[in-house]
N, C-alpha and C. Protein backbone atom coordinates (compact mmCIF):
# COMPACT_ATOMS: atom_id res chain seq x y z
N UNK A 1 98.10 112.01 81.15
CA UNK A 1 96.70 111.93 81.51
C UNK A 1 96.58 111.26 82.87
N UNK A 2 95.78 112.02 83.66
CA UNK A 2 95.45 111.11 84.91
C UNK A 2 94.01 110.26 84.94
N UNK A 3 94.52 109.32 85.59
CA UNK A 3 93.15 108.28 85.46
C UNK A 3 92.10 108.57 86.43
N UNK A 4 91.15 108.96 86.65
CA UNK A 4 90.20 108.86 87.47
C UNK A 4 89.22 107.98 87.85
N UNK A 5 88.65 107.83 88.70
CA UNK A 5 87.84 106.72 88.98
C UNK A 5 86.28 107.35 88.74
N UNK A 6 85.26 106.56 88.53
CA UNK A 6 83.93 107.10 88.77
C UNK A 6 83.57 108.25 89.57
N UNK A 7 83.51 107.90 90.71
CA UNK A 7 82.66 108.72 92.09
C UNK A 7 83.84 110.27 92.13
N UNK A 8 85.16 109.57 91.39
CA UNK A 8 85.82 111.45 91.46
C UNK A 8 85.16 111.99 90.73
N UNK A 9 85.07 111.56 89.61
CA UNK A 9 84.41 112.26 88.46
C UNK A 9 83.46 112.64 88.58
N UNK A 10 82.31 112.35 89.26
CA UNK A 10 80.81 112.70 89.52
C UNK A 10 80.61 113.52 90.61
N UNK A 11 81.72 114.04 91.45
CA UNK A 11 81.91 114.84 92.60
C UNK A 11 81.59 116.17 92.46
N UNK A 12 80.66 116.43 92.73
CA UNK A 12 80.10 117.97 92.54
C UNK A 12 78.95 117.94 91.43
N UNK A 13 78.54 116.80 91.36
CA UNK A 13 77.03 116.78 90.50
C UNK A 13 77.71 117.11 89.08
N UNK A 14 78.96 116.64 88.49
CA UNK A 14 79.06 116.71 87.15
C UNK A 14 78.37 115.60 86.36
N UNK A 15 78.21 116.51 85.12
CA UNK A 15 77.59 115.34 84.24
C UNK A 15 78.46 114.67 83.27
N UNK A 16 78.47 113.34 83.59
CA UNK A 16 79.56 112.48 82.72
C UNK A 16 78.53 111.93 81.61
N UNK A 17 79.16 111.94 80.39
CA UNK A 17 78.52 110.92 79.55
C UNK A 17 79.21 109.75 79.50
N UNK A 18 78.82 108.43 79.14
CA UNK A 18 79.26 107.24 79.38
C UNK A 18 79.35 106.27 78.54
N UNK A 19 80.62 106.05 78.11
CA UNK A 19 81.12 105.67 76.51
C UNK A 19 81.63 104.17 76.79
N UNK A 20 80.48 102.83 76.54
CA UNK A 20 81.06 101.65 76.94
C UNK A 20 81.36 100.76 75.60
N UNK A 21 81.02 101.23 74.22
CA UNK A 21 81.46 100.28 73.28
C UNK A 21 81.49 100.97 71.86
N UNK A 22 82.72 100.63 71.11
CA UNK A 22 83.40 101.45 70.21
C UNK A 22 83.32 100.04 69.36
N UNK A 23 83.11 99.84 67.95
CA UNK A 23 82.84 98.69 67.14
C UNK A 23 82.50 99.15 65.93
N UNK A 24 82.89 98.62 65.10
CA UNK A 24 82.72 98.46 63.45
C UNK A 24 82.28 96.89 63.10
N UNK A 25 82.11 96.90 61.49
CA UNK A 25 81.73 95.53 61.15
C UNK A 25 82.64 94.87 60.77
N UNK A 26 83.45 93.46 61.06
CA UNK A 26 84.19 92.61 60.68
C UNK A 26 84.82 92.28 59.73
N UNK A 27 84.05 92.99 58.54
CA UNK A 27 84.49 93.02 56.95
C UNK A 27 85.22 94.60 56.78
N UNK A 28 85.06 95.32 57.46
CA UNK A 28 85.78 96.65 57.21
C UNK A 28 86.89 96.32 57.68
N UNK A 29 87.93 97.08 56.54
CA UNK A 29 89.50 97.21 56.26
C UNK A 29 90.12 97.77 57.39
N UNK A 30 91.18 97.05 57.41
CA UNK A 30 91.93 97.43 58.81
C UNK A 30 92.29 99.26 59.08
N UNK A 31 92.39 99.53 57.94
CA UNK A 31 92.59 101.15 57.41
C UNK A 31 91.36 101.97 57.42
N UNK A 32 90.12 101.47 57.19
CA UNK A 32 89.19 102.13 57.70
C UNK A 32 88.82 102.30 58.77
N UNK A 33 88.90 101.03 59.52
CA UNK A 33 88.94 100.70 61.19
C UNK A 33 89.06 101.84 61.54
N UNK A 34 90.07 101.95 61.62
CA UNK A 34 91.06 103.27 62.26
C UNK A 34 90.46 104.13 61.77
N UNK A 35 90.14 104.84 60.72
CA UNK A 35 89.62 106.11 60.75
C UNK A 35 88.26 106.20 61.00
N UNK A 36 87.37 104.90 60.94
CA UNK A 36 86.15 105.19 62.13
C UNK A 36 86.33 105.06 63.49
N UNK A 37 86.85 104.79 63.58
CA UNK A 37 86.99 104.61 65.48
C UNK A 37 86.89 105.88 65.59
N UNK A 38 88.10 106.88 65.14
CA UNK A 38 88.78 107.70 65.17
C UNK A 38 87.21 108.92 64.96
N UNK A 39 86.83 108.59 63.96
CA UNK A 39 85.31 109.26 63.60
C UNK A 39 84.37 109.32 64.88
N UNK A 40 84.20 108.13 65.29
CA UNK A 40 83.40 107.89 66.50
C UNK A 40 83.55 108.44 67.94
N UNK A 41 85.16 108.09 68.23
CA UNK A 41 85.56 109.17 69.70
C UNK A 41 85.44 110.63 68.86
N UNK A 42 85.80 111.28 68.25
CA UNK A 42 85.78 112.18 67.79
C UNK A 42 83.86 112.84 67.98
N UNK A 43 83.30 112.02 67.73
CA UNK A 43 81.76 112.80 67.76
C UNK A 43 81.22 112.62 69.25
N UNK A 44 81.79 111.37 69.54
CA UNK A 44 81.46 111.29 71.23
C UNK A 44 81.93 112.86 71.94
N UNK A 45 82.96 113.07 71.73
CA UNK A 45 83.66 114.11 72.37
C UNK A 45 82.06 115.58 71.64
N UNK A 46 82.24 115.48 70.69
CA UNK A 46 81.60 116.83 70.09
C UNK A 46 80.41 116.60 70.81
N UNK A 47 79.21 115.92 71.09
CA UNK A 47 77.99 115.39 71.21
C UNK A 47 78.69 115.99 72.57
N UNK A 48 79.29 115.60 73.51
CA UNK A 48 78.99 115.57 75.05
C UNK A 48 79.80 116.96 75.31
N UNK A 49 80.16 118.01 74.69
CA UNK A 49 80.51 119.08 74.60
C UNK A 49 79.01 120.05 74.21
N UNK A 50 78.43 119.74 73.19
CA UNK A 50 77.49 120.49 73.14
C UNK A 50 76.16 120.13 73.92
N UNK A 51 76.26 119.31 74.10
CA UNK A 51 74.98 118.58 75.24
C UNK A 51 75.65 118.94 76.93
N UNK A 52 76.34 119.93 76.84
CA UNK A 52 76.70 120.29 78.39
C UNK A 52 77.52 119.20 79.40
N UNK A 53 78.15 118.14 78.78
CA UNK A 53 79.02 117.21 80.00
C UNK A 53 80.08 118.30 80.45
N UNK A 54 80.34 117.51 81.07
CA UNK A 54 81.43 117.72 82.26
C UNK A 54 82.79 116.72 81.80
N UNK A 55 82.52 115.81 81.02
CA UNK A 55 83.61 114.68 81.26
C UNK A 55 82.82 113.54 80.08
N UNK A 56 83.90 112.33 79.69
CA UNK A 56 83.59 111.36 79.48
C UNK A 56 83.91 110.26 80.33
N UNK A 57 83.27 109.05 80.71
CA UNK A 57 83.78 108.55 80.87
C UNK A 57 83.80 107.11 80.13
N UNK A 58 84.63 106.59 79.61
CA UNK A 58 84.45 105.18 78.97
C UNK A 58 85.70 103.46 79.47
N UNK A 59 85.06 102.89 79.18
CA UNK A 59 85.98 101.18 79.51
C UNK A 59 86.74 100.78 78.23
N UNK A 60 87.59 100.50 78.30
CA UNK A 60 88.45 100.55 77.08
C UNK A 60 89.30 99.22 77.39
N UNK A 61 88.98 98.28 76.27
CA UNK A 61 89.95 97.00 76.69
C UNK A 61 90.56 97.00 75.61
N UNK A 62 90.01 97.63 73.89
CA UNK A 62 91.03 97.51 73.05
C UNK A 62 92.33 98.14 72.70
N UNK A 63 93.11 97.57 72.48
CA UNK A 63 94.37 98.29 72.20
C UNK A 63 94.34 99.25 71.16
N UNK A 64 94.01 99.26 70.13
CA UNK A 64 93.81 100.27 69.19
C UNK A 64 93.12 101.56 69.88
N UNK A 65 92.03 101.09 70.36
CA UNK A 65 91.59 102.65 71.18
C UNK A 65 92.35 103.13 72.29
N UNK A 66 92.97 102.02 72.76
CA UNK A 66 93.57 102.74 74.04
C UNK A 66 94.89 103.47 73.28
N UNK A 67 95.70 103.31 72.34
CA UNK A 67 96.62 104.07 70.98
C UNK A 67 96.03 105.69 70.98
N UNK A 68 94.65 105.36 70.29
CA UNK A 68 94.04 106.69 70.19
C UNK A 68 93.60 107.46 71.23
């Protein structure tokens, strides 16, 4: 995967959607974790596919998402 920066990504009037926070509740199982996260990029992606993006772009500091 190559990393891109903002202003590449938006070069030619694409439309990025903009994905800044991925979170569950504190009491959910480490095993569910994972398969909502997993739920969540997963609909991000579908949502900004049928809503016409161009791209995502999101900030990612956790390790588990950055895995997925």
């Amino acid at each position: 995967m190559i990393p891109f920066t903002r202003d590449k990504l938006l070069e030619g009037g694409r439309r990025i959607l903009h994905s800044q926070l991925v979170g569950t509740h504190e009491e959910v199982k480490e095993s569910d974790n994972v398969s909502l996260v997993l739920f969540m990029e997963e609909e991000n992606i579908r949502l900004a596919k049928e809503q016409g993006f161009d791209g995502i772009m999101t900030v990612n500091v956790n390790q588990l998402t950055q895995v997925i």
